[in-house]
Protein backbone atom coordinates (compact mmCIF):
# COMPACT_ATOMS: atom_id res chain seq x y z
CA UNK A 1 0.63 -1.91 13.06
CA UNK A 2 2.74 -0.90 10.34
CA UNK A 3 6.10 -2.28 10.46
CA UNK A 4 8.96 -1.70 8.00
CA UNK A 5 11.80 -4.01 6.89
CA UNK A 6 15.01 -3.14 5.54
CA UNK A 7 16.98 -5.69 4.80
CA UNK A 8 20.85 -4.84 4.81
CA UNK A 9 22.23 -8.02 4.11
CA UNK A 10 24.43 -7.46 7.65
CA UNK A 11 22.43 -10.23 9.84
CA UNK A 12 23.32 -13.65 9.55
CA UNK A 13 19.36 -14.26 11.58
CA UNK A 14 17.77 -12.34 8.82
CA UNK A 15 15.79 -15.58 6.80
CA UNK A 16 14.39 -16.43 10.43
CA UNK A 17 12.99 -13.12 11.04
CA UNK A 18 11.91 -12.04 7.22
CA UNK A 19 10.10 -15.80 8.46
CA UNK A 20 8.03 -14.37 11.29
CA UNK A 21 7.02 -10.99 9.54
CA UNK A 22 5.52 -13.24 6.67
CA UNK A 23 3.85 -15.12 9.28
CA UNK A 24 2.11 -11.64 10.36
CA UNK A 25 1.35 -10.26 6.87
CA UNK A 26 -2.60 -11.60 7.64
CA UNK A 27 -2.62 -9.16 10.39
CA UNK A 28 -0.32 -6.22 9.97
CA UNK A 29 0.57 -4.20 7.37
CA UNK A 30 4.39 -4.69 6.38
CA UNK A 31 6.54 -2.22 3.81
CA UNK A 32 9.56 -4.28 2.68
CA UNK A 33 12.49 -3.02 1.12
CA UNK A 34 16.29 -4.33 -0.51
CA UNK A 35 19.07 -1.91 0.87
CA UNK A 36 21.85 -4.75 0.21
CA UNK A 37 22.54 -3.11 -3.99
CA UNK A 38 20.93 -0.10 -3.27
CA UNK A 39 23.23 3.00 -4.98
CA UNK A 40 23.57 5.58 -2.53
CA UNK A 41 23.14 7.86 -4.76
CA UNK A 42 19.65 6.63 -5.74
CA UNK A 43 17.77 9.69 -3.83
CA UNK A 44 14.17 8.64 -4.89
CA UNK A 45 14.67 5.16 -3.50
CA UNK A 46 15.82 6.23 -0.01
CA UNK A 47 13.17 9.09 0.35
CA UNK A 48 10.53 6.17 -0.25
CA UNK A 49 12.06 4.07 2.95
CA UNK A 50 12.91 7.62 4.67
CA UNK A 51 9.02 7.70 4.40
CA UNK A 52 8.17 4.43 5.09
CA UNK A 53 10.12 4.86 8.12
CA UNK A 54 8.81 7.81 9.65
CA UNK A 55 5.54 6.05 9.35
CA UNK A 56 5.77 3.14 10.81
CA UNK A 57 5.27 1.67 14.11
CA UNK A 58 7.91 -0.60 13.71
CA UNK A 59 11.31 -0.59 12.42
CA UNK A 60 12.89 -4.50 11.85
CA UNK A 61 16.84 -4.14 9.97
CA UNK A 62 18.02 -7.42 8.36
């Protein structure tokens, strides 16, 4: 399963579940990214998570 993480920086619960996806890294293939100082602007780094995202299986926001 590929699953993607973006982490926002909006979810107080997000150490707990960035937790449980390391747990799975053995078994499933997980695309992290930092959206929290991202510049808006910065059109190459959102087409790579654009991408990521329309290829995964799962979608987790922190």
């Amino acid at each position: 399963m590929k699953i993607v993480e973006i982490d926002t920086g909006l979810f107080p619960d997000a150490p707990r579940v960035d937790a449980a996806l390391t747990a799975l890294e053995n078994t499933q293939e997980i695309a992290r990214f930092d959206a929290r100082g991202l510049d808006p602007n910065d059109d190459p780094a959102w087409e790579e998570i654009a991408t990521a995202v329309l290829g995964a299986d799962l979608i987790v926001t922190l």
